[in-house]
N, C-alpha and C. Protein backbone atom coordinates (compact mmCIF):
# COMPACT_ATOMS: atom_id res chain seq x y z
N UNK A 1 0.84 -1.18 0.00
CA UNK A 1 0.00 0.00 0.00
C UNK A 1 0.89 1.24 0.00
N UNK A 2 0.88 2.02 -1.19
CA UNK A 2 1.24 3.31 -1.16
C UNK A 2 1.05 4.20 -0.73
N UNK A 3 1.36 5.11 0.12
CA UNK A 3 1.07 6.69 0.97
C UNK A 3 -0.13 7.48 -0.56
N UNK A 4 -0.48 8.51 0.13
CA UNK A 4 -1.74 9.46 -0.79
C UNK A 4 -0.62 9.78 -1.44
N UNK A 5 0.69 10.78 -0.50
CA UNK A 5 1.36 11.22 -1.26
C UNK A 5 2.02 11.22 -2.05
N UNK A 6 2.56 10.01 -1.74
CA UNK A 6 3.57 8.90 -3.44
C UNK A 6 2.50 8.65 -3.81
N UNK A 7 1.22 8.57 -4.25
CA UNK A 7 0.59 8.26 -5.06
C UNK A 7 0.27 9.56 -5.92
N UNK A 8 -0.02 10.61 -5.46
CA UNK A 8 -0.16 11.79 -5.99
C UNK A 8 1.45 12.15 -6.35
N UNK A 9 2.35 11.76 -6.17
CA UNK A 9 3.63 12.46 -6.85
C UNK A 9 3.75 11.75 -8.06
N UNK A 10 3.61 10.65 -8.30
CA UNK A 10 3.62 9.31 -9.19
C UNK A 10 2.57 9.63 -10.20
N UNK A 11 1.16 9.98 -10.12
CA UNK A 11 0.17 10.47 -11.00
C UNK A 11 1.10 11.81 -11.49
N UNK A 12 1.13 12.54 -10.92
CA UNK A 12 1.81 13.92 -11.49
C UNK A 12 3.00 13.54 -12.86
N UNK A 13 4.26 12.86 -12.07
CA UNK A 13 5.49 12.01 -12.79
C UNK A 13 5.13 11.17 -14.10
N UNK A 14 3.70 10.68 -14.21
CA UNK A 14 3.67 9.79 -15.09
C UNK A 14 2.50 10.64 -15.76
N UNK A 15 2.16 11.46 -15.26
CA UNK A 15 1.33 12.39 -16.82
C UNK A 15 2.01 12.31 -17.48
N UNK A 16 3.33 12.67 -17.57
CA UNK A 16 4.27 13.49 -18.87
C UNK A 16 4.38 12.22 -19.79
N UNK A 17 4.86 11.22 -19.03
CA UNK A 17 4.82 9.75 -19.97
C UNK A 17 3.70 9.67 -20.94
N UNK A 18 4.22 9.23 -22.02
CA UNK A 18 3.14 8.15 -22.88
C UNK A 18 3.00 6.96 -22.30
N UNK A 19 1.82 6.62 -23.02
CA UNK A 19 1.67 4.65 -22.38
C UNK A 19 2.63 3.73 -22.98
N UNK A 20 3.17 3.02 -22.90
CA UNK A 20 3.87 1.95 -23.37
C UNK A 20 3.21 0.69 -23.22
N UNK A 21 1.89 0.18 -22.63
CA UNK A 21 1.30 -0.92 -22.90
C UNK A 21 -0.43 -0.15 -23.78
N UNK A 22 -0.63 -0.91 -24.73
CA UNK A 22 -1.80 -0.72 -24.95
C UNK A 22 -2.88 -1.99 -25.12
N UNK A 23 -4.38 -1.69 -24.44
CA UNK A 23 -5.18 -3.04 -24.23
C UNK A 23 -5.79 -3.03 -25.67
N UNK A 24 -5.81 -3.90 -26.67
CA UNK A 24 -6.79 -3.74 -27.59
C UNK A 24 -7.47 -4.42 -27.44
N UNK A 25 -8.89 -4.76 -28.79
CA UNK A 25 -9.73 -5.54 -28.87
C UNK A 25 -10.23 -6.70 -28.27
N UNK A 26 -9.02 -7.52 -27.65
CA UNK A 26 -8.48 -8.94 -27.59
C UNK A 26 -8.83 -8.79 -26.11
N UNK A 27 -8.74 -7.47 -25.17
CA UNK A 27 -9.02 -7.08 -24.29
C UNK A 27 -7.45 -8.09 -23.24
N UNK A 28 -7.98 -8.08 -21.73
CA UNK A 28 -6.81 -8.74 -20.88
C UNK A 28 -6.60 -9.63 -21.41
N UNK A 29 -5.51 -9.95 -21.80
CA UNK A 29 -4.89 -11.32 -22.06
C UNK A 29 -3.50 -11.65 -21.68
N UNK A 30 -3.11 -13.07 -21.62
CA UNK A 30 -1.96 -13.67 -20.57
C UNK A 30 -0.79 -12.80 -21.53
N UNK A 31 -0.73 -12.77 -22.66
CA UNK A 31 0.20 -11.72 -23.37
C UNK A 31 0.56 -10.48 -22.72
N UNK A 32 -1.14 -9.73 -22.94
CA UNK A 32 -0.51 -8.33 -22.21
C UNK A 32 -0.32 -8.84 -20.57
N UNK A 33 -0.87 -9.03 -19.58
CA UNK A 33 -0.24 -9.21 -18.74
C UNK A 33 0.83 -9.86 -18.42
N UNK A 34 1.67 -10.59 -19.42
CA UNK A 34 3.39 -10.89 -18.75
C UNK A 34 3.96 -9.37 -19.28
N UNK A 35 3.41 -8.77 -20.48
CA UNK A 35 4.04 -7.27 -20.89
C UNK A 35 4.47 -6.56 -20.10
N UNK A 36 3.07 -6.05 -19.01
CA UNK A 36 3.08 -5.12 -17.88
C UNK A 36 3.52 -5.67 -16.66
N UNK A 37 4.00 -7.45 -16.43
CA UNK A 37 4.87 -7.31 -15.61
C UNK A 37 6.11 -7.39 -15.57
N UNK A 38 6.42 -7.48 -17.07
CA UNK A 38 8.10 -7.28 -17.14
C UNK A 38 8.54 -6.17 -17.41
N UNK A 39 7.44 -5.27 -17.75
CA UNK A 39 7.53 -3.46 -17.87
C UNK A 39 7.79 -3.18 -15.79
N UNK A 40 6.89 -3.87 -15.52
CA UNK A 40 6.42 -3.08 -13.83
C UNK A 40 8.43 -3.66 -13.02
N UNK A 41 8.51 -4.92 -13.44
CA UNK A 41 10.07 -5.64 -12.50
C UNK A 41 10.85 -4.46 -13.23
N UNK A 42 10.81 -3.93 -14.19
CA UNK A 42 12.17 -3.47 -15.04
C UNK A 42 11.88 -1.68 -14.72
N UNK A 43 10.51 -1.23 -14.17
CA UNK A 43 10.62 0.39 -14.38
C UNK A 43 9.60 0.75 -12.96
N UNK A 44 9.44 -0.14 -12.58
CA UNK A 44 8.46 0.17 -11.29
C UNK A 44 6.82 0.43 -11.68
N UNK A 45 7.05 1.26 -12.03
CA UNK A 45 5.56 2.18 -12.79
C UNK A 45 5.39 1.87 -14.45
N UNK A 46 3.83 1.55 -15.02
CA UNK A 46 3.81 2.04 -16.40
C UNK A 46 2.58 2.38 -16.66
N UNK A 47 2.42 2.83 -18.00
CA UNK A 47 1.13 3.55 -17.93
C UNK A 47 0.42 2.59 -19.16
N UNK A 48 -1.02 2.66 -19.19
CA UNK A 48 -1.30 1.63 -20.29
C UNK A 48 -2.56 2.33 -20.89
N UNK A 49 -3.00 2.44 -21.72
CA UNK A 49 -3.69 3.04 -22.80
C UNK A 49 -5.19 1.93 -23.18
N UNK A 50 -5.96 2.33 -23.00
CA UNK A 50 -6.93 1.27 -23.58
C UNK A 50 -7.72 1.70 -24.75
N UNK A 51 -7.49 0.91 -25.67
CA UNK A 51 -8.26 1.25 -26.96
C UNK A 51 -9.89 1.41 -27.12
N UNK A 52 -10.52 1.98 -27.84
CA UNK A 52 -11.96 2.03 -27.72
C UNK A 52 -12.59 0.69 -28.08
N UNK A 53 -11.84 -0.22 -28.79
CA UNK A 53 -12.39 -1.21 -29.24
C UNK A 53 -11.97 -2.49 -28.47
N UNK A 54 -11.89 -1.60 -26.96
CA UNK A 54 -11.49 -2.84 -25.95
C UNK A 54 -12.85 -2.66 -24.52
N UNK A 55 -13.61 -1.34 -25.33
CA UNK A 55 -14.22 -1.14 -24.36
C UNK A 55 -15.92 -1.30 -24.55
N UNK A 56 -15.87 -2.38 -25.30
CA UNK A 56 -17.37 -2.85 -25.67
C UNK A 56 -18.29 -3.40 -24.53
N UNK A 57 -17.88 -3.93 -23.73
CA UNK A 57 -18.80 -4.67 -22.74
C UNK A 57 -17.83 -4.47 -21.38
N UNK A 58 -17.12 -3.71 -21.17
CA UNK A 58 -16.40 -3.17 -19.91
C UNK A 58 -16.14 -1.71 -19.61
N UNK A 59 -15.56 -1.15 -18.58
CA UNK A 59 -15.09 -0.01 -18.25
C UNK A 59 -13.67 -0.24 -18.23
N UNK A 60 -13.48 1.14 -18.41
CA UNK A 60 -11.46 1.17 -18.11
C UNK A 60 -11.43 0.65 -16.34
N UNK A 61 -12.31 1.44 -16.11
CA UNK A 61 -12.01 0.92 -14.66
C UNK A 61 -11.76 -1.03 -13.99
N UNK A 62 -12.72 -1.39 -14.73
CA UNK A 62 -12.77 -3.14 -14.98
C UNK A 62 -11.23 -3.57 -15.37
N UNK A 63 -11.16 -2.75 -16.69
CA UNK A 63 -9.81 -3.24 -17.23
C UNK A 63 -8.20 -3.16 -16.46
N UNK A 64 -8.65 -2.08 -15.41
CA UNK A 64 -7.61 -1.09 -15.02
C UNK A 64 -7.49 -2.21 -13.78
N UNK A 65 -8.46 -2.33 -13.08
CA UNK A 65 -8.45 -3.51 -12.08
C UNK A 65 -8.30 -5.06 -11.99
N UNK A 66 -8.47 -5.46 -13.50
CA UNK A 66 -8.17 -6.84 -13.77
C UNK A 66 -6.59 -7.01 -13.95
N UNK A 67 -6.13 -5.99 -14.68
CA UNK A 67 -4.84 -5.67 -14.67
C UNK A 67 -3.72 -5.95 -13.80
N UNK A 68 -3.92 -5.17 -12.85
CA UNK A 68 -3.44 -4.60 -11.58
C UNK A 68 -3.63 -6.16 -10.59
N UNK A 69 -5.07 -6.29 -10.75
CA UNK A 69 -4.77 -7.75 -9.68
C UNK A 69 -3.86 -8.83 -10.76
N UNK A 70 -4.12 -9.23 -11.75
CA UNK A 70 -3.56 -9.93 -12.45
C UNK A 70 -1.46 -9.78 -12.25
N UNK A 71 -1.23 -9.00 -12.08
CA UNK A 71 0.42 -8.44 -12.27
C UNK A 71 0.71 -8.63 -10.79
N UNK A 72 -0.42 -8.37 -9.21
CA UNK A 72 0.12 -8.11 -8.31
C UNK A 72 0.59 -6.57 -8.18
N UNK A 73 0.11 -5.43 -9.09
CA UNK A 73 0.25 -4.22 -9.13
C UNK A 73 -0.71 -3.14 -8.02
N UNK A 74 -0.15 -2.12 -7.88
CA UNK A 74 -1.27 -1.25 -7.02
C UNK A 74 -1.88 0.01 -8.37
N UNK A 75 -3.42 -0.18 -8.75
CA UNK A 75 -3.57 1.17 -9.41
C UNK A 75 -3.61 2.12 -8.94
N UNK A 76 -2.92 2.91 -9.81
CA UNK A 76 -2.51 4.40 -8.71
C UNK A 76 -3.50 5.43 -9.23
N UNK A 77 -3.75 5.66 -10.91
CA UNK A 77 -4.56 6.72 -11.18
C UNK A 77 -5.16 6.17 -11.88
N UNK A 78 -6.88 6.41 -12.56
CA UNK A 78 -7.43 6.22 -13.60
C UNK A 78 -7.94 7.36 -14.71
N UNK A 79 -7.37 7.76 -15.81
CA UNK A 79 -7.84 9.06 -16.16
C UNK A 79 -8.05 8.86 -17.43
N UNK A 80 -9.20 9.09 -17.81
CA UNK A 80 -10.32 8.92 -19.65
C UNK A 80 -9.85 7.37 -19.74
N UNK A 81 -8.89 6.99 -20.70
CA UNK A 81 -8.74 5.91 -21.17
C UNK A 81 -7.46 5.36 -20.62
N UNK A 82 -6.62 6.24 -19.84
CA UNK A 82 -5.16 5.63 -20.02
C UNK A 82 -5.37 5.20 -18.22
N UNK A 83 -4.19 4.42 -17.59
CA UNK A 83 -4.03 4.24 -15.99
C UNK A 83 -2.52 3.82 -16.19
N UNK A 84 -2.43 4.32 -14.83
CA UNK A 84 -0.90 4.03 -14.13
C UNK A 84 -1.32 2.88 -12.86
N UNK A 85 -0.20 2.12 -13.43
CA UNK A 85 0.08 0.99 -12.09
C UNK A 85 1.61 1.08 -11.47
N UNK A 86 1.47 0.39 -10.30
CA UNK A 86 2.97 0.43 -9.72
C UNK A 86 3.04 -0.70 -8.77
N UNK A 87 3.92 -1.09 -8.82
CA UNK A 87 4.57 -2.62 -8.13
C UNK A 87 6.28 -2.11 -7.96
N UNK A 88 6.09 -2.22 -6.15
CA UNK A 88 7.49 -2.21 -5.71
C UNK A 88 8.02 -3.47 -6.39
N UNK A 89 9.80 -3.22 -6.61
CA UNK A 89 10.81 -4.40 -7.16
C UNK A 89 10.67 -5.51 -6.08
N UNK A 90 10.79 -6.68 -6.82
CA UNK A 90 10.50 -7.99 -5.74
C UNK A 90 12.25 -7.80 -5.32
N UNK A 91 12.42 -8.78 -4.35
CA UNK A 91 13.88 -8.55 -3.56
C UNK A 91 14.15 -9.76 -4.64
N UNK A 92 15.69 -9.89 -4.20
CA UNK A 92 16.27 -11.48 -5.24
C UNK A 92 16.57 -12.22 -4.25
N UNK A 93 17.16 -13.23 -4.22
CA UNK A 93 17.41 -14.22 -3.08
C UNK A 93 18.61 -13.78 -2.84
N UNK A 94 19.06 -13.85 -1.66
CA UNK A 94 20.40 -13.72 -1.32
C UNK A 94 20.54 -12.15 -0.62
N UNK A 95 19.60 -11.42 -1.19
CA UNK A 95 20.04 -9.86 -0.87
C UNK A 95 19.17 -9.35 0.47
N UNK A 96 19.04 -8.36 0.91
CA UNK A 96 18.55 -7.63 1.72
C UNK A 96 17.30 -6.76 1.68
């Protein structure tokens, strides 16, 4: 669980970003979710874009939350079509 305030610094930080995952048609699938979790181990945060033609029988919000539980991610913002997730780095064995 993230503080309000890293969550609000993190929404701010990742406006400027573009998305680098986008959901299409095909909607959640085991594809895009290994995407966004080898985006989330490698950058912490990413932002993901949902296409209109992913949003026939769901909300972004649905999508934004299937996501997020699916990866083990926390959603941080939801705004029109796009959302930011974030997942602290897992530790490795051996380290601290």
């Amino acid at each position: 669980m993230v503080s309000k305030r890293f969550r609000r610094r993190l929404a701010s930080a990742m406006s400027h970003e573009k998305p680098t995952v986008w959901v299409g048609k095909a909607g959640v699938t085991e594809g895009l979710v290994g995407e966004v979790s080898k985006q989330l181990d490698a950058h912490r945060a990413v932002k993901v874009k949902v296409q209109k033609s992913a949003l026939v029988e769901r909300t972004v919000e649905d999508v934004a939350a299937e996501v997020a539980e699916r990866t083990g991610a926390e959603l941080i913002e939801v705004r029109g079509r796009t959302f930011v997730l974030y997942r602290r780095r897992r530790r490795r064995a051996g380290t601290r």
